[in-house]
N, C-alpha and C. Protein backbone atom coordinates (compact mmCIF):
# COMPACT_ATOMS: atom_id res chain seq x y z
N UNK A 1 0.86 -1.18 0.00
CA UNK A 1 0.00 0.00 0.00
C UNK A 1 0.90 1.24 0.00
N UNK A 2 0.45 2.25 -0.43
CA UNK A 2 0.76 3.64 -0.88
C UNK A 2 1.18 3.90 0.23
N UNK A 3 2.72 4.86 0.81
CA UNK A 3 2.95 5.23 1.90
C UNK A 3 2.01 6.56 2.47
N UNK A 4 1.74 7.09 1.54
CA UNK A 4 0.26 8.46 1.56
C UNK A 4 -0.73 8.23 1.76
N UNK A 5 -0.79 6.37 1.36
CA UNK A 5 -2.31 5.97 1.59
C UNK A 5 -2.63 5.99 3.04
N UNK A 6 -1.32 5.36 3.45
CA UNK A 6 -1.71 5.12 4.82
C UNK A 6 -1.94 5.73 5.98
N UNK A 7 -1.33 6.58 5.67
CA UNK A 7 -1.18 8.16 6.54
C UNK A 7 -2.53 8.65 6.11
N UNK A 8 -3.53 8.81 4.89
CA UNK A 8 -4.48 9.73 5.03
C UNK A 8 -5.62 8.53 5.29
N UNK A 9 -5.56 6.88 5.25
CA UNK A 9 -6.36 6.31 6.29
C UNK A 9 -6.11 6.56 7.72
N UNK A 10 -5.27 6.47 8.19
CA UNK A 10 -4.69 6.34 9.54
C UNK A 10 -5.52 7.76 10.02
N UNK A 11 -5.41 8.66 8.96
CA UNK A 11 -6.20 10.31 9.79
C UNK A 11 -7.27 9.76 9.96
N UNK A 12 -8.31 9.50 8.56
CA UNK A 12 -9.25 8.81 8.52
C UNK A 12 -10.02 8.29 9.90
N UNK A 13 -9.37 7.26 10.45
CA UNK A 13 -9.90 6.65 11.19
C UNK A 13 -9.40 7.40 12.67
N UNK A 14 -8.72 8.22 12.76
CA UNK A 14 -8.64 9.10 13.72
C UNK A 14 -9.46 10.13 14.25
N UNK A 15 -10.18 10.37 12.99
CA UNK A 15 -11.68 11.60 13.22
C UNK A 15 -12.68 10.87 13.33
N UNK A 16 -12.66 9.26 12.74
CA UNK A 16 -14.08 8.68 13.11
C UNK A 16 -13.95 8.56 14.64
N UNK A 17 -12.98 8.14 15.20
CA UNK A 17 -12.66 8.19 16.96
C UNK A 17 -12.87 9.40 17.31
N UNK A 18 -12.11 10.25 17.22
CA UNK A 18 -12.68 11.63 18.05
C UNK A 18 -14.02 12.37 17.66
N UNK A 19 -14.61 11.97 16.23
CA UNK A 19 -16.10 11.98 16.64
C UNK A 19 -16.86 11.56 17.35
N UNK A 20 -16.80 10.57 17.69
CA UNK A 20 -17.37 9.30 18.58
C UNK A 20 -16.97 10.13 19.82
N UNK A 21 -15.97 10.35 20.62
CA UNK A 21 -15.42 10.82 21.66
C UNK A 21 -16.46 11.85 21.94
N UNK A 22 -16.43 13.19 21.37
CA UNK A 22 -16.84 14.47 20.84
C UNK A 22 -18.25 14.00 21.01
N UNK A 23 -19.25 13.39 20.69
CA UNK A 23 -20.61 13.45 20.51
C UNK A 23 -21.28 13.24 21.91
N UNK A 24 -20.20 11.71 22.55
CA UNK A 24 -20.72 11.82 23.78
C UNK A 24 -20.41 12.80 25.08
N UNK A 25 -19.31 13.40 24.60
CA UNK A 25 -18.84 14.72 25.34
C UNK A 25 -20.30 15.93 25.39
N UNK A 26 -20.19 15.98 24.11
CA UNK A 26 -21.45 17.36 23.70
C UNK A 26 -22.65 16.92 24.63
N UNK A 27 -23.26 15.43 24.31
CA UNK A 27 -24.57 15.11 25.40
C UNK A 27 -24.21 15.27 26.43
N UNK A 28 -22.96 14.85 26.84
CA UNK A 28 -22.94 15.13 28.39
C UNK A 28 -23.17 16.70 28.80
N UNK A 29 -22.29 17.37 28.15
CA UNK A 29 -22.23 19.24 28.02
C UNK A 29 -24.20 19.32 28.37
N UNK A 30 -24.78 18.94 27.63
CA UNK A 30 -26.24 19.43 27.17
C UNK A 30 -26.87 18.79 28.31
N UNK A 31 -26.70 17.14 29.12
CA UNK A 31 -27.29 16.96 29.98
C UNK A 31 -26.94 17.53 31.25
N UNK A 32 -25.87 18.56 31.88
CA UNK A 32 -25.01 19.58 32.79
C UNK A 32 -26.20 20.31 32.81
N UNK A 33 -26.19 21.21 31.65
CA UNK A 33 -27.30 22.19 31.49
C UNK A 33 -28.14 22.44 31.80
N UNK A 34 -28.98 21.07 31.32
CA UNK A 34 -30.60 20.80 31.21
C UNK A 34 -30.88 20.77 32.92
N UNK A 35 -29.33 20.20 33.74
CA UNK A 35 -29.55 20.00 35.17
C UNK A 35 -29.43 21.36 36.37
N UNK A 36 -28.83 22.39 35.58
CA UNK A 36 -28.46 23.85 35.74
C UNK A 36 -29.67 24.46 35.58
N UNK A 37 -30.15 24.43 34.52
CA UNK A 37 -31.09 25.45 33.76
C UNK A 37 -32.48 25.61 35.09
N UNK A 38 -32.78 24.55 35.69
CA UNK A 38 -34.15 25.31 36.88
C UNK A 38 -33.67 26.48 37.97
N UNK A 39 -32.12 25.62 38.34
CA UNK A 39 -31.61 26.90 39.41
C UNK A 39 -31.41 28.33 38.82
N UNK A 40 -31.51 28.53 37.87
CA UNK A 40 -31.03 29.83 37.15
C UNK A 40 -32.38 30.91 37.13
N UNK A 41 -32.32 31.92 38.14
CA UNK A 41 -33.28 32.55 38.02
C UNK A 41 -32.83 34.23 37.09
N UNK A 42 -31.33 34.29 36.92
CA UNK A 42 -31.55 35.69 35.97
C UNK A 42 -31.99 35.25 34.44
N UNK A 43 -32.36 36.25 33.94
CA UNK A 43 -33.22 36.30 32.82
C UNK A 43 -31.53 35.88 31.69
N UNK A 44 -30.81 36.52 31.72
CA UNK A 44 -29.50 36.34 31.03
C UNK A 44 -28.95 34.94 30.71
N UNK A 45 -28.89 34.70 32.08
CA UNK A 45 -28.69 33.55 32.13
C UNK A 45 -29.83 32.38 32.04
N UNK A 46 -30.41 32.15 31.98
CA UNK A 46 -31.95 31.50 31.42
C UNK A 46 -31.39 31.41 29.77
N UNK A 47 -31.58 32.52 29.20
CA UNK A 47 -31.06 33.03 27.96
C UNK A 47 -29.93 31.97 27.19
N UNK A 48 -28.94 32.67 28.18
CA UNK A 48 -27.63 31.95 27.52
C UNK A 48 -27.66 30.64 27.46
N UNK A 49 -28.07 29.94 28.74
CA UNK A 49 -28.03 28.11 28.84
C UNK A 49 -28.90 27.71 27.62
N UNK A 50 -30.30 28.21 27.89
CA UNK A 50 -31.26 27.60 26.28
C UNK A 50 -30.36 27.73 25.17
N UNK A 51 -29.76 28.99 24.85
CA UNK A 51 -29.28 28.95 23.53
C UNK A 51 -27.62 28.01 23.68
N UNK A 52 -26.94 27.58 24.72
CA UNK A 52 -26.00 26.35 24.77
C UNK A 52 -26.65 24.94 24.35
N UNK A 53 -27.81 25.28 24.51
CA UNK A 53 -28.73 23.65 25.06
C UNK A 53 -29.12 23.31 23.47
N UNK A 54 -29.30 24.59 22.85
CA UNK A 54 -29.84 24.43 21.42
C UNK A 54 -28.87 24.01 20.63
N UNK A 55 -27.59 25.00 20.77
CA UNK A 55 -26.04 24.42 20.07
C UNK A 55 -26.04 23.24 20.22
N UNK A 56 -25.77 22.84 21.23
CA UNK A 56 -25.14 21.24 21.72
C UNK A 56 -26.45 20.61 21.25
N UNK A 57 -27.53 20.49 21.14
CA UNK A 57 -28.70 19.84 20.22
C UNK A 57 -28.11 19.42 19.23
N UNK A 58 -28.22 17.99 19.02
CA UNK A 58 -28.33 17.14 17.90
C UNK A 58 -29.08 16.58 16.83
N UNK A 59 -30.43 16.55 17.70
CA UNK A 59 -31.45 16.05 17.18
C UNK A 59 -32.75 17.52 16.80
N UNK A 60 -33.06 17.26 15.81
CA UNK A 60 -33.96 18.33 15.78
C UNK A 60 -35.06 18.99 16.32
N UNK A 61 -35.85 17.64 17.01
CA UNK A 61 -36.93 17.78 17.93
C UNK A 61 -36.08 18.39 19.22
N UNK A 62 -34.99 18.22 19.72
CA UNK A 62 -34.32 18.71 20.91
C UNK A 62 -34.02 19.87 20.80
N UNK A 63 -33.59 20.46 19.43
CA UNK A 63 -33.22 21.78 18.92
C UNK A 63 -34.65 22.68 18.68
N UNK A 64 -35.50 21.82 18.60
CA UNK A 64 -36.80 23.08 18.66
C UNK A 64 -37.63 22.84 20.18
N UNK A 65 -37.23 21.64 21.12
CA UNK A 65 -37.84 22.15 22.74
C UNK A 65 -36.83 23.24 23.07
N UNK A 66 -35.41 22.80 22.57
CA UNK A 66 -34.68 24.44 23.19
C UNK A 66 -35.17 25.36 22.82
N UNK A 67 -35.65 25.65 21.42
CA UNK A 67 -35.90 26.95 20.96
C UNK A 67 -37.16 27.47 21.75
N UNK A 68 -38.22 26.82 21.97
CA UNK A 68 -39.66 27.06 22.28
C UNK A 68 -39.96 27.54 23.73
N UNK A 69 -38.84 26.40 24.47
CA UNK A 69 -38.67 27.09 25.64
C UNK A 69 -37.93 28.37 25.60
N UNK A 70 -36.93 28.99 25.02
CA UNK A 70 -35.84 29.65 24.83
C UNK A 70 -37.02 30.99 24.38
N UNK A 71 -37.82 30.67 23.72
CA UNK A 71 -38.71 31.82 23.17
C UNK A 71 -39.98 32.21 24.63
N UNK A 72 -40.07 31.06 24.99
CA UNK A 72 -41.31 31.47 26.56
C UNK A 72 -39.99 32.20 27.38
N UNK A 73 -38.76 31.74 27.39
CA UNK A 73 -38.27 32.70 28.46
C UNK A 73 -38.06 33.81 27.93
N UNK A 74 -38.12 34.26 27.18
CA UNK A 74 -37.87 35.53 26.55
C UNK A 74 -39.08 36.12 26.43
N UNK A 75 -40.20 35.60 26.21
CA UNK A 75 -41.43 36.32 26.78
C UNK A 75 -41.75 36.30 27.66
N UNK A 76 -41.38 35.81 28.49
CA UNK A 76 -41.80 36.33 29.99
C UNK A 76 -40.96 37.50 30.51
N UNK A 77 -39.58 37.72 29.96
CA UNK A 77 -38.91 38.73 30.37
C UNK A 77 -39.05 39.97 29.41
N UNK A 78 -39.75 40.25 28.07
CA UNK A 78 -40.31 41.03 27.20
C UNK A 78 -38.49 40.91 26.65
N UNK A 79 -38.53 40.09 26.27
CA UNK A 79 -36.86 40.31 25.34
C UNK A 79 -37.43 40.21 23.73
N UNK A 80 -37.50 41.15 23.18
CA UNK A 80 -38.19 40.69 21.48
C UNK A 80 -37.08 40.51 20.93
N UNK A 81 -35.95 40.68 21.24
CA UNK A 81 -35.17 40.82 20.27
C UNK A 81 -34.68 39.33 20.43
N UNK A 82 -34.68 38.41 21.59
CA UNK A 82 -34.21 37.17 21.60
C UNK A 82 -35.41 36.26 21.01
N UNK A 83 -36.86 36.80 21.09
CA UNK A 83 -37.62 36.09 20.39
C UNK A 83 -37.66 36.08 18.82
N UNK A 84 -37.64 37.27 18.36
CA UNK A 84 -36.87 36.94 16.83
C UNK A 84 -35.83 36.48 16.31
N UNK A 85 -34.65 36.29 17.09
CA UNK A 85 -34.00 35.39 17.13
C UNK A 85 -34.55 34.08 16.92
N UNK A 86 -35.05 33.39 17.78
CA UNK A 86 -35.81 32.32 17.76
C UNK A 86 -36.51 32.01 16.95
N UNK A 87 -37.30 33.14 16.54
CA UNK A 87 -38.53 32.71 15.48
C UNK A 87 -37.71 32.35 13.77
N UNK A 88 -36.40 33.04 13.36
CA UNK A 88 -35.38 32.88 12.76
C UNK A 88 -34.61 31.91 12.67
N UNK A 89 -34.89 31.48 13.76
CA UNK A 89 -33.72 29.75 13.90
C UNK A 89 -35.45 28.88 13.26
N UNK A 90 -35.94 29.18 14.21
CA UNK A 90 -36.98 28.15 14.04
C UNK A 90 -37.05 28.06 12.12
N UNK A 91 -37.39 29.42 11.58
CA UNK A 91 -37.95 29.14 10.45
C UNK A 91 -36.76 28.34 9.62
N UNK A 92 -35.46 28.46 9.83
CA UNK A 92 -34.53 27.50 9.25
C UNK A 92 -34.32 26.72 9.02
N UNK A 93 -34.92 25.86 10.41
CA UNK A 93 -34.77 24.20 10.65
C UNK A 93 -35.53 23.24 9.75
């Protein structure tokens, strides 16, 4: 085999591992959160965790409970500008 071959399998199978690594890292990141996110009573912070919770979302149905919730906390605190945000992600997905 090609001495180039082997070196750009060898990467190859080096990113399928640290994907693998990486994915269950991110759920863990997102299940931290989800365990954070009731104690958090500033509005900012409410804010910021939903929109971490949405990043680290994988799945799409998970990426629109972040958003939906992410949009009630922002109406309850009159933030329009984070709800158009939202309504913007949403229409993307």
């Amino acid at each position: 085999m090609d001495f180039k071959l082997k070196y750009i399998l060898a990467g190859f199978a080096l990113m399928v591992v640290a994907s693998a690594a990486t994915a269950g890292r991110t759920s863990e990141l997102r299940d931290s959160l989800e365990r954070v996110l009731p104690q958090q009573t500033a509005a900012e912070d409410q804010i910021n965790t939903l929109y971490n919770i949405y990043d680290l979302s994988t799945r799409q149905e998970d990426r629109v409970s972040a958003l939906r919730r992410l949009y009630a906390v922002a109406d309850s605190y009159d933030r329009a500008n984070v709800q158009f945000d939202v309504l913007t992600h949403l229409a993307n997905l």
